[in-house]
C-alpha atoms as a PDB file:
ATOM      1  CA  UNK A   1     -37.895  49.472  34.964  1.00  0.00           C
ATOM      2  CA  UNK A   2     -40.931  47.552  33.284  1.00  0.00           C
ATOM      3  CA  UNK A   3     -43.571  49.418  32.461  1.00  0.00           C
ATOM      4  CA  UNK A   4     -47.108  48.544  30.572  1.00  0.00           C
ATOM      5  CA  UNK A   5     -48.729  51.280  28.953  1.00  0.00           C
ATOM      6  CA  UNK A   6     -51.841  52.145  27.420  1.00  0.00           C
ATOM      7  CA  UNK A   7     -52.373  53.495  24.016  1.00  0.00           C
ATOM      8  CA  UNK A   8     -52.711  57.165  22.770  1.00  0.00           C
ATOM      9  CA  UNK A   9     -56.043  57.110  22.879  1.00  0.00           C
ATOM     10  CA  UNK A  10     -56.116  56.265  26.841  1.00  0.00           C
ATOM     11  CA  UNK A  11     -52.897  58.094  27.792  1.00  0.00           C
ATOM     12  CA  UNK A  12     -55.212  61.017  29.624  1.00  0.00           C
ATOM     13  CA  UNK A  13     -56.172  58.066  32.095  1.00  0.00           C
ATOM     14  CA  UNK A  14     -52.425  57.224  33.137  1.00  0.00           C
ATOM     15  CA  UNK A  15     -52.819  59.940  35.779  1.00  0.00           C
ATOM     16  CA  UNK A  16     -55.800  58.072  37.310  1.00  0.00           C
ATOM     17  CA  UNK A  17     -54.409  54.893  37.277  1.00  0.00           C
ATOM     18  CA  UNK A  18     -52.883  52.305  40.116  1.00  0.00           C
ATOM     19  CA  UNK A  19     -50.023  51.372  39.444  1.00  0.00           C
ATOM     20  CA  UNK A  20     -49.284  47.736  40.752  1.00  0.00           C
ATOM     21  CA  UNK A  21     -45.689  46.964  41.395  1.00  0.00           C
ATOM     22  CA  UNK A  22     -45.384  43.452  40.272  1.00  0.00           C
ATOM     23  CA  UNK A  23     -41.879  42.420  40.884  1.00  0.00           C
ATOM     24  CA  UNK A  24     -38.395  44.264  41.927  1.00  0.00           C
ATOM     25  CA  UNK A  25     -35.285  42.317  41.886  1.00  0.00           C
ATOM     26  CA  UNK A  26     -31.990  43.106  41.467  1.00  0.00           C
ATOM     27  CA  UNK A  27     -29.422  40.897  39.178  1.00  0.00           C
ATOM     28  CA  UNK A  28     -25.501  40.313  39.422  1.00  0.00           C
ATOM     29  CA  UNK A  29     -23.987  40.144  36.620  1.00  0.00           C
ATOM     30  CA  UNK A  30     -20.034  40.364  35.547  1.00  0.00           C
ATOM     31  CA  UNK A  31     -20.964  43.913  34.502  1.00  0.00           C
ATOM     32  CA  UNK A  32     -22.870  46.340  36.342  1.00  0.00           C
ATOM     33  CA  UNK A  33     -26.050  45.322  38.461  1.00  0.00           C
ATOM     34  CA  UNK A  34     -29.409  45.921  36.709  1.00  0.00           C
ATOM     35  CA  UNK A  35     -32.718  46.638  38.658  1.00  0.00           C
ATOM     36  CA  UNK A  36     -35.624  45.482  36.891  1.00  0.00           C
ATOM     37  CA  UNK A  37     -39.025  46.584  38.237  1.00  0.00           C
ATOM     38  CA  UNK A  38     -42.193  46.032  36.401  1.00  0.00           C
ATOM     39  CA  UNK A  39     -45.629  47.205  36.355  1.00  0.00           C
ATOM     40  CA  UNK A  40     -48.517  46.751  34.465  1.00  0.00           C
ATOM     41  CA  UNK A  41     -51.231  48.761  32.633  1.00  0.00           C
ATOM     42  CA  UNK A  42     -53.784  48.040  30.602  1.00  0.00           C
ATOM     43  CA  UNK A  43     -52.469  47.744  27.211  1.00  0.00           C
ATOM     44  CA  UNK A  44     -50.396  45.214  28.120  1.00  0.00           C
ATOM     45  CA  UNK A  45     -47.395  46.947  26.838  1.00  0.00           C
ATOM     46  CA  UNK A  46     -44.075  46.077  28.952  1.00  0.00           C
ATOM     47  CA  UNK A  47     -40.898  47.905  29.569  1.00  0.00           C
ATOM     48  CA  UNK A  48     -37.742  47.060  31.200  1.00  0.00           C
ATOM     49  CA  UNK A  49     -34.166  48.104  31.955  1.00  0.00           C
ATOM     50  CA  UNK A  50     -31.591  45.851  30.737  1.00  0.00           C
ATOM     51  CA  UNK A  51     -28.562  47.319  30.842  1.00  0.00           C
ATOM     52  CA  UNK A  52     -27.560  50.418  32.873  1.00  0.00           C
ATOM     53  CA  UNK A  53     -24.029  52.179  33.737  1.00  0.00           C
ATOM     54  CA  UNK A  54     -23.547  53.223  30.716  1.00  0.00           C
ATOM     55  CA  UNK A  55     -22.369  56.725  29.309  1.00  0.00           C
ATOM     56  CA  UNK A  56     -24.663  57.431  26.385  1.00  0.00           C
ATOM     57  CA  UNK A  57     -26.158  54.246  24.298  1.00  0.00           C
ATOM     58  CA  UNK A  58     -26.847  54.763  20.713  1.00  0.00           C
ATOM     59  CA  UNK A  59     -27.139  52.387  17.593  1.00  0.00           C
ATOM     60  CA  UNK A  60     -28.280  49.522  17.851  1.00  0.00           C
ATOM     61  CA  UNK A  61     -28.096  46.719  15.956  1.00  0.00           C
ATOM     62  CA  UNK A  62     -29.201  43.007  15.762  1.00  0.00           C
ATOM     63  CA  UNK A  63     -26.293  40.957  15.221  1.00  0.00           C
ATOM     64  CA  UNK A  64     -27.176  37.468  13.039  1.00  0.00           C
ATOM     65  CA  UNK A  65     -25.978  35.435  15.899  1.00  0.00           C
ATOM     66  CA  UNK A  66     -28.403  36.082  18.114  1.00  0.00           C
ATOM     67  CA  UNK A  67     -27.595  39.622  19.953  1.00  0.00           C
ATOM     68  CA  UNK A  68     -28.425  43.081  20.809  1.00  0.00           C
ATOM     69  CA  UNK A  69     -25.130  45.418  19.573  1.00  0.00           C
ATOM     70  CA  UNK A  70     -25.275  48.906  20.452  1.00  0.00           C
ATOM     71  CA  UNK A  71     -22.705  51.968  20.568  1.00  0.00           C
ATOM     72  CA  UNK A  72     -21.994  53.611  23.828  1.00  0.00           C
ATOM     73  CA  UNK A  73     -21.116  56.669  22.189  1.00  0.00           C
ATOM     74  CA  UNK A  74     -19.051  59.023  24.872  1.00  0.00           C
ATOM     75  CA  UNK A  75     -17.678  55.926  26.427  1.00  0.00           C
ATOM     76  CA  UNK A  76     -16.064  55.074  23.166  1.00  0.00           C
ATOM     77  CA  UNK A  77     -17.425  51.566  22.906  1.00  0.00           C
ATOM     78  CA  UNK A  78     -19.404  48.892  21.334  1.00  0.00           C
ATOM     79  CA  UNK A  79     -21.427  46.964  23.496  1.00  0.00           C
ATOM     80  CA  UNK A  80     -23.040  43.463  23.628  1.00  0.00           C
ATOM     81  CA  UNK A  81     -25.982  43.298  25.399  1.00  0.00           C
ATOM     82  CA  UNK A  82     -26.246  40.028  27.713  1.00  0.00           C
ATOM     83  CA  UNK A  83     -28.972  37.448  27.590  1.00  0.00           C
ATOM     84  CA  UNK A  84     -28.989  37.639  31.584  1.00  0.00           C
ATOM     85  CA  UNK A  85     -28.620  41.679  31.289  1.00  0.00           C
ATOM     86  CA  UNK A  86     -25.899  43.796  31.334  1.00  0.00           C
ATOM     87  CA  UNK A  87     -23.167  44.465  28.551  1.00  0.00           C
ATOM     88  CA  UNK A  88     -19.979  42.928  27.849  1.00  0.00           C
ATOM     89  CA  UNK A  89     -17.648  45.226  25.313  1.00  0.00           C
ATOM     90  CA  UNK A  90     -17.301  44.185  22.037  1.00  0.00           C
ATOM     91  CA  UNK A  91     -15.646  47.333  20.471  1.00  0.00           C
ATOM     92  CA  UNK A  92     -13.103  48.979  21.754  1.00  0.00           C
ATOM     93  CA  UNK A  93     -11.235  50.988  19.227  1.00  0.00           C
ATOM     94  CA  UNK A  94     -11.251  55.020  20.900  1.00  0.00           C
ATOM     95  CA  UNK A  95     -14.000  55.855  18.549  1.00  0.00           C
ATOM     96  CA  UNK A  96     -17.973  57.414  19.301  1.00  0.00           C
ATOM     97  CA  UNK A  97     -19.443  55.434  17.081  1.00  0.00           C
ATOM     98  CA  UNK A  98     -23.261  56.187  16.399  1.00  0.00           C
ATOM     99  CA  UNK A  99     -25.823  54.867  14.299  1.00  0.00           C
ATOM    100  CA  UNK A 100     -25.421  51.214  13.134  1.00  0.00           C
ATOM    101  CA  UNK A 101     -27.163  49.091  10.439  1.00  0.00           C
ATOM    102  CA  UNK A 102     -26.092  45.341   9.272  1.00  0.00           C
ATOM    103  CA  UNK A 103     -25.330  44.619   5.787  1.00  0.00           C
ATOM    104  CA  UNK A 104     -27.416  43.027   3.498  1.00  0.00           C
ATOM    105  CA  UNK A 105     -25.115  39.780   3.717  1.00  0.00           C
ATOM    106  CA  UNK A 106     -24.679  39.956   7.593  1.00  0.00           C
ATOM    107  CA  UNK A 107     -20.924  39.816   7.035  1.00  0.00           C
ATOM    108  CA  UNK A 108     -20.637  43.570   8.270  1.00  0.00           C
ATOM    109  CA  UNK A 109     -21.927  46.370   9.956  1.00  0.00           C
ATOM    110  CA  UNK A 110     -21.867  49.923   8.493  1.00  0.00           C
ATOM    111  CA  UNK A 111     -21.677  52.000  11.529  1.00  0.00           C
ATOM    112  CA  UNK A 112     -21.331  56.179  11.569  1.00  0.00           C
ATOM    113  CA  UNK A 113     -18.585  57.456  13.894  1.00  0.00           C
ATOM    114  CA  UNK A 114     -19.055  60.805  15.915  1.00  0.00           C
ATOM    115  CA  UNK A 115     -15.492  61.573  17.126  1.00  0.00           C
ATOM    116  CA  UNK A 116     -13.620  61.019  13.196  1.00  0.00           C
ATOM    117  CA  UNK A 117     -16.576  62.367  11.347  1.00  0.00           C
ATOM    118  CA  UNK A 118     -16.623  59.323   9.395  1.00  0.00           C
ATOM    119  CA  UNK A 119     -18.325  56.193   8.137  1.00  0.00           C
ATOM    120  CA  UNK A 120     -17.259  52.730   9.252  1.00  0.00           C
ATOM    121  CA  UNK A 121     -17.559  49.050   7.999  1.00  0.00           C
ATOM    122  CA  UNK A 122     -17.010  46.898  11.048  1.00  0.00           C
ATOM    123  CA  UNK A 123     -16.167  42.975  10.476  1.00  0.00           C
ATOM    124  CA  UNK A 124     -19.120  41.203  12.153  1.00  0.00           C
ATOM    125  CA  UNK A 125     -17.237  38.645  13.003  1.00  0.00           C
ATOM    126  CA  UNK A 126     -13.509  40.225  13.799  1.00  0.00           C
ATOM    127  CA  UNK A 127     -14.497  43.566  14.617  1.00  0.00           C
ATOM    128  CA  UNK A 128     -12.071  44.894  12.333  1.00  0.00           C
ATOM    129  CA  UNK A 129     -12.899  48.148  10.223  1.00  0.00           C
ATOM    130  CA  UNK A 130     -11.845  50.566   7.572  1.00  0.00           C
ATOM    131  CA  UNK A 131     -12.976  53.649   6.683  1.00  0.00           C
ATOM    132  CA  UNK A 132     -15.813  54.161   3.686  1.00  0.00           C
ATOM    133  CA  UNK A 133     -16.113  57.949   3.816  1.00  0.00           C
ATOM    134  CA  UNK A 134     -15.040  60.904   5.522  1.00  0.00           C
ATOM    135  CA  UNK A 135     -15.395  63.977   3.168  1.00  0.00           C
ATOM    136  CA  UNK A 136     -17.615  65.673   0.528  1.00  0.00           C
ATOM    137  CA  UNK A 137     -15.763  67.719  -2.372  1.00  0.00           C
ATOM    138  CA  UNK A 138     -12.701  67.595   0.104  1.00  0.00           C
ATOM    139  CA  UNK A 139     -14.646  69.213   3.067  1.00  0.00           C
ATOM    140  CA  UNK A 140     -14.884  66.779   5.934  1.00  0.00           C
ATOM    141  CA  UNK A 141     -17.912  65.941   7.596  1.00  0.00           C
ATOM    142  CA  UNK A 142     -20.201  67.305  10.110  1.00  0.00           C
ATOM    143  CA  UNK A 143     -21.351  64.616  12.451  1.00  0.00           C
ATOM    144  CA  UNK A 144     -21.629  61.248  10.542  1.00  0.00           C
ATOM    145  CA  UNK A 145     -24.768  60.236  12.782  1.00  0.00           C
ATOM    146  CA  UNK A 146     -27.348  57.622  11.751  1.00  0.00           C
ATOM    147  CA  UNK A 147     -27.425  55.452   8.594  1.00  0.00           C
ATOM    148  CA  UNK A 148     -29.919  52.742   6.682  1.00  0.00           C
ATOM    149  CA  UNK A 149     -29.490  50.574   3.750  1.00  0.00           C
ATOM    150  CA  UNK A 150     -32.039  49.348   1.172  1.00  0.00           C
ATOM    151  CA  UNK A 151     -32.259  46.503  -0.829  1.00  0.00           C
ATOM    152  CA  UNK A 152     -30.161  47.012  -3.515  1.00  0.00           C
ATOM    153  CA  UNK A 153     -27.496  47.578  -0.989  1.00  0.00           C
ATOM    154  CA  UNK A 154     -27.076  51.361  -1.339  1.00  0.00           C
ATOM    155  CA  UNK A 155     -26.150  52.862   1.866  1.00  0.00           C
ATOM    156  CA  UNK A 156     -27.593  56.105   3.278  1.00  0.00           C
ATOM    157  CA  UNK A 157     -26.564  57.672   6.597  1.00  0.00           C
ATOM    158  CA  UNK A 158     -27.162  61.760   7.920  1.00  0.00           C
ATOM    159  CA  UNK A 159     -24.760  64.253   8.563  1.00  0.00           C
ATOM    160  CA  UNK A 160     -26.513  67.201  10.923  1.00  0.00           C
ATOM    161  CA  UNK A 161     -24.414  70.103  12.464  1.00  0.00           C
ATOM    162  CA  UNK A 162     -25.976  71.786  15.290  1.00  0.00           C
ATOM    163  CA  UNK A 163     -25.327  75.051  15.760  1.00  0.00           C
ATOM    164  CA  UNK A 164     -25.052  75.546  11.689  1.00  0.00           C
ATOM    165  CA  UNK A 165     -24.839  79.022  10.148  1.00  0.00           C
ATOM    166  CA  UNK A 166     -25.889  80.060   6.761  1.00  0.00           C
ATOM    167  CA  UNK A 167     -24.143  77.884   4.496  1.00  0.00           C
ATOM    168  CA  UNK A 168     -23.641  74.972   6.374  1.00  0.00           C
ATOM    169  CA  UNK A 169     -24.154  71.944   4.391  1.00  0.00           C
ATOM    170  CA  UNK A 170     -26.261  69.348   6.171  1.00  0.00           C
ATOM    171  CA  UNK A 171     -27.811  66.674   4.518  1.00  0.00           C
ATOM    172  CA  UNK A 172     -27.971  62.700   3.580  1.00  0.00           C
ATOM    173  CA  UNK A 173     -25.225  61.028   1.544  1.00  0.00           C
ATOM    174  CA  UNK A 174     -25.359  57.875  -0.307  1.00  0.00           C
ATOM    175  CA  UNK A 175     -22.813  55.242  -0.712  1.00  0.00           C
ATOM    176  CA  UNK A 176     -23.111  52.750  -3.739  1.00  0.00           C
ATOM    177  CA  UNK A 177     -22.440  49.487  -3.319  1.00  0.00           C
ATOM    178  CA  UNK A 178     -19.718  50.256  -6.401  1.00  0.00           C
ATOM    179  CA  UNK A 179     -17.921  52.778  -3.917  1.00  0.00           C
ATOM    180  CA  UNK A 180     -19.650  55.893  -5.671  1.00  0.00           C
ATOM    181  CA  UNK A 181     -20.224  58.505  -2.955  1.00  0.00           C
ATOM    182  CA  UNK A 182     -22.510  61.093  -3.252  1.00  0.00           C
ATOM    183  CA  UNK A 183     -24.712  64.022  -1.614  1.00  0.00           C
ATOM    184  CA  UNK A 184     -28.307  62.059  -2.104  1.00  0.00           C
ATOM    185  CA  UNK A 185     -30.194  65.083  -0.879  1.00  0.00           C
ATOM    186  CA  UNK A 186     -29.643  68.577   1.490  1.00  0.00           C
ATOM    187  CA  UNK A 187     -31.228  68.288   4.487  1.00  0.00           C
ATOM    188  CA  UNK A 188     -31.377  71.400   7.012  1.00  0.00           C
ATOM    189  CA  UNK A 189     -32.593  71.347  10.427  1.00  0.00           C
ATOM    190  CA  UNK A 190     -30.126  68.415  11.933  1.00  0.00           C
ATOM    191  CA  UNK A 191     -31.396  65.345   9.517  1.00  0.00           C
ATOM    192  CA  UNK A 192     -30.798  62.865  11.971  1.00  0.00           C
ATOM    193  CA  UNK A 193     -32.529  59.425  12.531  1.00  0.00           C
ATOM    194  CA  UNK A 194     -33.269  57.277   9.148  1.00  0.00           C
ATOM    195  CA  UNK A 195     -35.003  54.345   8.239  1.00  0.00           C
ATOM    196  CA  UNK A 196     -36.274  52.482   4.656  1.00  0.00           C
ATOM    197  CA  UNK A 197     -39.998  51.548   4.389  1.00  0.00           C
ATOM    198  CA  UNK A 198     -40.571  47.477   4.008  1.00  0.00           C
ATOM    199  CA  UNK A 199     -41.679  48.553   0.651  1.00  0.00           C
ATOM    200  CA  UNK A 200     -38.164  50.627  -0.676  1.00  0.00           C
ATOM    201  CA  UNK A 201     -40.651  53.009  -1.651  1.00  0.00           C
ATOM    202  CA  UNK A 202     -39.055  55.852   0.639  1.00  0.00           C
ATOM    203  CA  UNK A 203     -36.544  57.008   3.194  1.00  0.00           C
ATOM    204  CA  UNK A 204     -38.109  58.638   6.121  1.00  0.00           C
ATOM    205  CA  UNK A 205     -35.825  61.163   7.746  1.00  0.00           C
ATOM    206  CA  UNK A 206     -36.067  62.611  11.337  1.00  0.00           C
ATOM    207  CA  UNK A 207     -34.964  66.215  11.947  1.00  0.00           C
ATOM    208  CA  UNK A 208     -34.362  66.555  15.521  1.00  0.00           C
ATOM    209  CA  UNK A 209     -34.178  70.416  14.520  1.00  0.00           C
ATOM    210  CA  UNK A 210     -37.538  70.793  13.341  1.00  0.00           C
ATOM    211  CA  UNK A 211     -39.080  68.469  15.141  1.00  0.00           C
ATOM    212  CA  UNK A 212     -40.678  66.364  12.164  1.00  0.00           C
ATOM    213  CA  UNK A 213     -40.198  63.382  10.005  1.00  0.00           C
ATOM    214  CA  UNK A 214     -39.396  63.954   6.050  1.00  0.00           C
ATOM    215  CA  UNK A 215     -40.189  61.716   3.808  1.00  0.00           C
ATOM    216  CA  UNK A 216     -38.749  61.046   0.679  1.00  0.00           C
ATOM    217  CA  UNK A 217     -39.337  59.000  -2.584  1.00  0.00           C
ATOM    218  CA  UNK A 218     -37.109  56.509  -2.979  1.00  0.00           C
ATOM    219  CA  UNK A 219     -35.995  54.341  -6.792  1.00  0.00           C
ATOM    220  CA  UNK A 220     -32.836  52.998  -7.627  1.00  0.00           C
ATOM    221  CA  UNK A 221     -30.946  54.826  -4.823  1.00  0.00           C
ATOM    222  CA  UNK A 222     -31.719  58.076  -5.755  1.00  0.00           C
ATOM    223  CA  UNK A 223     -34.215  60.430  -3.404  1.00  0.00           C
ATOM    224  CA  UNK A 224     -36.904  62.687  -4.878  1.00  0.00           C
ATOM    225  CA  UNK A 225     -39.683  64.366  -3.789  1.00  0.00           C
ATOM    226  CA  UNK A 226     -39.274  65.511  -0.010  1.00  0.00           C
ATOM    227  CA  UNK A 227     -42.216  66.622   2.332  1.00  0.00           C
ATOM    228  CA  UNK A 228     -42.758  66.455   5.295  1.00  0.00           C
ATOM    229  CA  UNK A 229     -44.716  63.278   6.453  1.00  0.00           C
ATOM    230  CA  UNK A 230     -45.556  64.394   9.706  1.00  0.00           C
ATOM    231  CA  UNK A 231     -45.197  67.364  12.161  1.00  0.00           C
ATOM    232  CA  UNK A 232     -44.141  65.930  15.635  1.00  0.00           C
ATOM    233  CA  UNK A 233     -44.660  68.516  18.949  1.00  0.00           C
ATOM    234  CA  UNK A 234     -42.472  70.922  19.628  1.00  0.00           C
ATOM    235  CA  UNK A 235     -39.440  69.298  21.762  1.00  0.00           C
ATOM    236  CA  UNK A 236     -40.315  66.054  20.607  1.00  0.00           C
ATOM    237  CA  UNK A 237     -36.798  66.157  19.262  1.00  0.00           C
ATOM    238  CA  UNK A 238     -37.206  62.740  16.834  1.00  0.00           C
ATOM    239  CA  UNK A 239     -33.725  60.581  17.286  1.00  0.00           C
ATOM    240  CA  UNK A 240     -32.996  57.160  15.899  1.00  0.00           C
ATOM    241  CA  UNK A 241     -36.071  55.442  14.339  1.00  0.00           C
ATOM    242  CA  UNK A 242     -37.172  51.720  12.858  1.00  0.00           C
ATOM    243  CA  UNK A 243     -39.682  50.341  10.765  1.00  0.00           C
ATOM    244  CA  UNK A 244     -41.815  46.786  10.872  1.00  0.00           C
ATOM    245  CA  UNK A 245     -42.853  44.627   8.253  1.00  0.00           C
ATOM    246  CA  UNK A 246     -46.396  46.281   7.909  1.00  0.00           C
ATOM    247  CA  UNK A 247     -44.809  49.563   7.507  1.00  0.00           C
ATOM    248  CA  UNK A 248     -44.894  50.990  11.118  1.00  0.00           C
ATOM    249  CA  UNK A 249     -42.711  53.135  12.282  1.00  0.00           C
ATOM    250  CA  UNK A 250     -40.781  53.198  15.647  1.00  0.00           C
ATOM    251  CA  UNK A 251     -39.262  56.983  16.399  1.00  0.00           C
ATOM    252  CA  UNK A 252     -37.040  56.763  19.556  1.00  0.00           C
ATOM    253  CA  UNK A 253     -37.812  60.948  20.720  1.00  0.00           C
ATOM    254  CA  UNK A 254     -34.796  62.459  22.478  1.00  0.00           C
ATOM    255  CA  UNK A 255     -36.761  65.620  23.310  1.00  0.00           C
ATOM    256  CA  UNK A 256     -39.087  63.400  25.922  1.00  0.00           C
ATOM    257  CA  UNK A 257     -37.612  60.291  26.471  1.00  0.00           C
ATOM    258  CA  UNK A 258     -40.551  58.639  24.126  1.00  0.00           C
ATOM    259  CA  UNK A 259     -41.291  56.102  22.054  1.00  0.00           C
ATOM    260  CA  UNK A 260     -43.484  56.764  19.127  1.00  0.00           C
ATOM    261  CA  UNK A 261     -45.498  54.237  16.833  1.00  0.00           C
ATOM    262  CA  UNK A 262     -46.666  55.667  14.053  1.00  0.00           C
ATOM    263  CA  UNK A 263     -49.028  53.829  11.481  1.00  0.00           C
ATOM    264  CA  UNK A 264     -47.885  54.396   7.392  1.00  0.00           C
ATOM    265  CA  UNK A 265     -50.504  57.193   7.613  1.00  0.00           C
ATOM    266  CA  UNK A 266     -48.952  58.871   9.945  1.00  0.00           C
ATOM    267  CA  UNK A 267     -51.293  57.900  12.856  1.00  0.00           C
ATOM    268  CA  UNK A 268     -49.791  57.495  16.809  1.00  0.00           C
ATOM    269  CA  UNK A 269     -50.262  54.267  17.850  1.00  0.00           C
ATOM    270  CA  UNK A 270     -48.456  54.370  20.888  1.00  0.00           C
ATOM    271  CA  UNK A 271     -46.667  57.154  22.906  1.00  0.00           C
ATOM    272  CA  UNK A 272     -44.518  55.065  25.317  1.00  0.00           C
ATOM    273  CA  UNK A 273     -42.910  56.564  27.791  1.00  0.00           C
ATOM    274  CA  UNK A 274     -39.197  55.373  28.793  1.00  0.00           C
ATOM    275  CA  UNK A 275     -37.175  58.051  30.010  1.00  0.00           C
ATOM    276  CA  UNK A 276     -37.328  61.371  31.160  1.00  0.00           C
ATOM    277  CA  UNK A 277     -35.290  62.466  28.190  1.00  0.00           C
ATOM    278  CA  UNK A 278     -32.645  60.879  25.404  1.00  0.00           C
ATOM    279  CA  UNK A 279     -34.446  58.053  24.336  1.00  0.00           C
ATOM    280  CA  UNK A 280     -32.164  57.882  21.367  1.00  0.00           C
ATOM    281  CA  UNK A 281     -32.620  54.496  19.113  1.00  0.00           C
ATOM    282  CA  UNK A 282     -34.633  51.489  18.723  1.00  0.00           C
ATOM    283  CA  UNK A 283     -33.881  47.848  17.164  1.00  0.00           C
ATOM    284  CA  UNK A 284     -36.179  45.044  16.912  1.00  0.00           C
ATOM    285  CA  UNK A 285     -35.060  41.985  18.685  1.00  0.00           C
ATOM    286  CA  UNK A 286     -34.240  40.311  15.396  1.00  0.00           C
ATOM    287  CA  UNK A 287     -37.394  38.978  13.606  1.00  0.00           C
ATOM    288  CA  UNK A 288     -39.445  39.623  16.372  1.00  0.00           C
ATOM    289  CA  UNK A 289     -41.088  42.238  15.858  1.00  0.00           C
ATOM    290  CA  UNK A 290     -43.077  41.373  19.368  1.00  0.00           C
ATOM    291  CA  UNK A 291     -39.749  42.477  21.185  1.00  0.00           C
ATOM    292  CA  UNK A 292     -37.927  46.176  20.595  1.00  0.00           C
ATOM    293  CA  UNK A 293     -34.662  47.679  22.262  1.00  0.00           C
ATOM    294  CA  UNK A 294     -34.339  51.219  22.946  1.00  0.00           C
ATOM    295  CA  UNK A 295     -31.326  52.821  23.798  1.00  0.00           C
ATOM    296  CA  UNK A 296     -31.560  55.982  26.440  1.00  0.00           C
ATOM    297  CA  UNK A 297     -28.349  58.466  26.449  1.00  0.00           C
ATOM    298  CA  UNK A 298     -26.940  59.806  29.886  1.00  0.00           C
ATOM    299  CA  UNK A 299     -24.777  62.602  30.327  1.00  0.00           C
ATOM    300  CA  UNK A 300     -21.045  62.908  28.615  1.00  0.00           C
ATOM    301  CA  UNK A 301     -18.477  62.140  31.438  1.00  0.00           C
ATOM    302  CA  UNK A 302     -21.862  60.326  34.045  1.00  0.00           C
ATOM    303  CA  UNK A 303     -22.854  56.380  33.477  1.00  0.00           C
ATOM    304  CA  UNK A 304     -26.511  57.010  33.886  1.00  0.00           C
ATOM    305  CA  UNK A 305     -27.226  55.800  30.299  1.00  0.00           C
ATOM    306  CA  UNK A 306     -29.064  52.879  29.814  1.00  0.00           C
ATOM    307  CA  UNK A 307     -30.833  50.390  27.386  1.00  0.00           C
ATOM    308  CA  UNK A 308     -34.563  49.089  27.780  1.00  0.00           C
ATOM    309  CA  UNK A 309     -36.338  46.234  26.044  1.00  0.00           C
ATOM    310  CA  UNK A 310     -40.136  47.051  25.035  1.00  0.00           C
ATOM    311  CA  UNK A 311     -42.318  43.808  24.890  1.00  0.00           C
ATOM    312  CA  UNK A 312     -45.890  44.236  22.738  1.00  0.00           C
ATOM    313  CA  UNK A 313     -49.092  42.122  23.410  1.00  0.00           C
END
């Protein structure tokens, strides 16, 4: 579905708007059928459906040749996204893999895995993978979930538990690129989507738990000085997230089904609607920052999940 939509600032107006259907058509693919339908609003915002039939999309990922990867996390899959819409697989190894990020080089992509509790390098080119990390102090993992690199190549990803007790550990580990693994910082309250500002100045850190977005220094790999950047409304639920050159950041908001554009102030932008709930990741079509992805989870065991592309003025 394509939708335009205004900014916050005009959101109160939605109600009172016509909406003009512009076009419905349905397209064939080798995959499953997907129904676009657009409509437009004043901000000239766009949304559309790309790929649906899907189990629960998650992670994704601009591969350097030119595509949109994403996990299908329940069904246990990678999956390409098609120029003409609809997915083709392009990992198919039993695992729920999760959040994704490329490597600096572009030769890999470090990817979290649900079902093993683990961290994954996958070949970019062969698909192939090994394992980077599975335990802390012999204790394995909670739920190796979402993960973000900066520029010197150290590698951070989350590991929330929900339903933790007192004691738990939850938190954000760091992988050198020397193979040193470590516990960067605890995080309670499911620490969950991450992302690295243009700047490597800091790692912003959603927790779906509390329903905000820490933020915390970042120099030479190591993280220092948490707050939190910005309290988010309850149910908001704050998923994957991604950032744009000026420092913007995108929070995909499982709570709602929202997208979220924050300034680096902490300022909405944008509150986009996409789904009724699970909107779970974003990706930026490459360099073009004009064009963003968002993955939308369905139910565990249903194909209702799908993947939309978000088009900016």
């Amino acid at each position: 579905m394509t939708v335009s939509i205004p900014s916050v600032p005009t959101l109160r107006l939605v109600a009172a708007m016509a909406i003009s259907v512009a076009t419905v058509f349905a397209r064939a693919t080798d995959g499953p059928t997907t129904r676009i339908m657009e409509t437009r609003m004043e901000s000239g915002i766009r949304v559309e459906k790309v790929a649906d039939n899907l189990v629960f999309p998650e992670g994704p990922v601009w591969h350097p040749k030119g595509f949109l990867l994403f996990s299908d996390v329940h069904g246990k899959t990678m999956e390409r996204l098609k120029p003409e819409g609809g997915t083709v697989t392009w990992f198919d190894r039993g695992k729920k893999t999760n959040g994704t990020i490329m490597s600096l080089d572009g030769k890999g992509i470090y990817t979290c895995c649900f079902s093993e509790r683990e961290l994954l390098w996958i070949d970019a080119e062969t698909a192939e993978f090994r394992v980077l990390a599975n335990a802390y102090k012999g204790k394995p993992l909670n739920n190796v979930n979402d993960v973000a690199i900066d520029a010197q190549g150290n590698v951070f990803f989350s590991d929330p538990k929900w339903g933790a007790k007192d004691g738990d550990l939850q938190g954000v580990y760091r992988l050198r690129p020397n193979g040193d693994f470590s516990l960067a910082v605890e995080v309670k309250d499911q620490p969950n989507g991450l992302v690295v500002s243009p700047d490597q100045k800091w790692l912003y850190v959603a927790r779906s738990g509390a329903h905000n977005i820490m933020r915390y220094a970042l120099h030479d790999g190591e993280l220092t000085s948490g707050t939190e950047w910005i309290k988010l409304d309850p149910g908001d639920e704050p998923d994957g997230m991604t950032v744009d050159k000026a420092g913007n950041l995108y929070v995909a908001q499982a709570g709602n089904g929202k997208l979220r554009v924050l300034t680096p102030e902490g300022k909405t932008l944008h509150l986009i609607p996409i789904v009724n709930r699970m909107a779970t990741n974003c990706e930026f079509e490459g360099g073009n920052e004009k064009v963003l992805y968002v993955t939308c989870g369905g139910r565990d065991g249903e194909r209702t999940g799908t993947v939309y592309r978000v088009t900016f003025p």
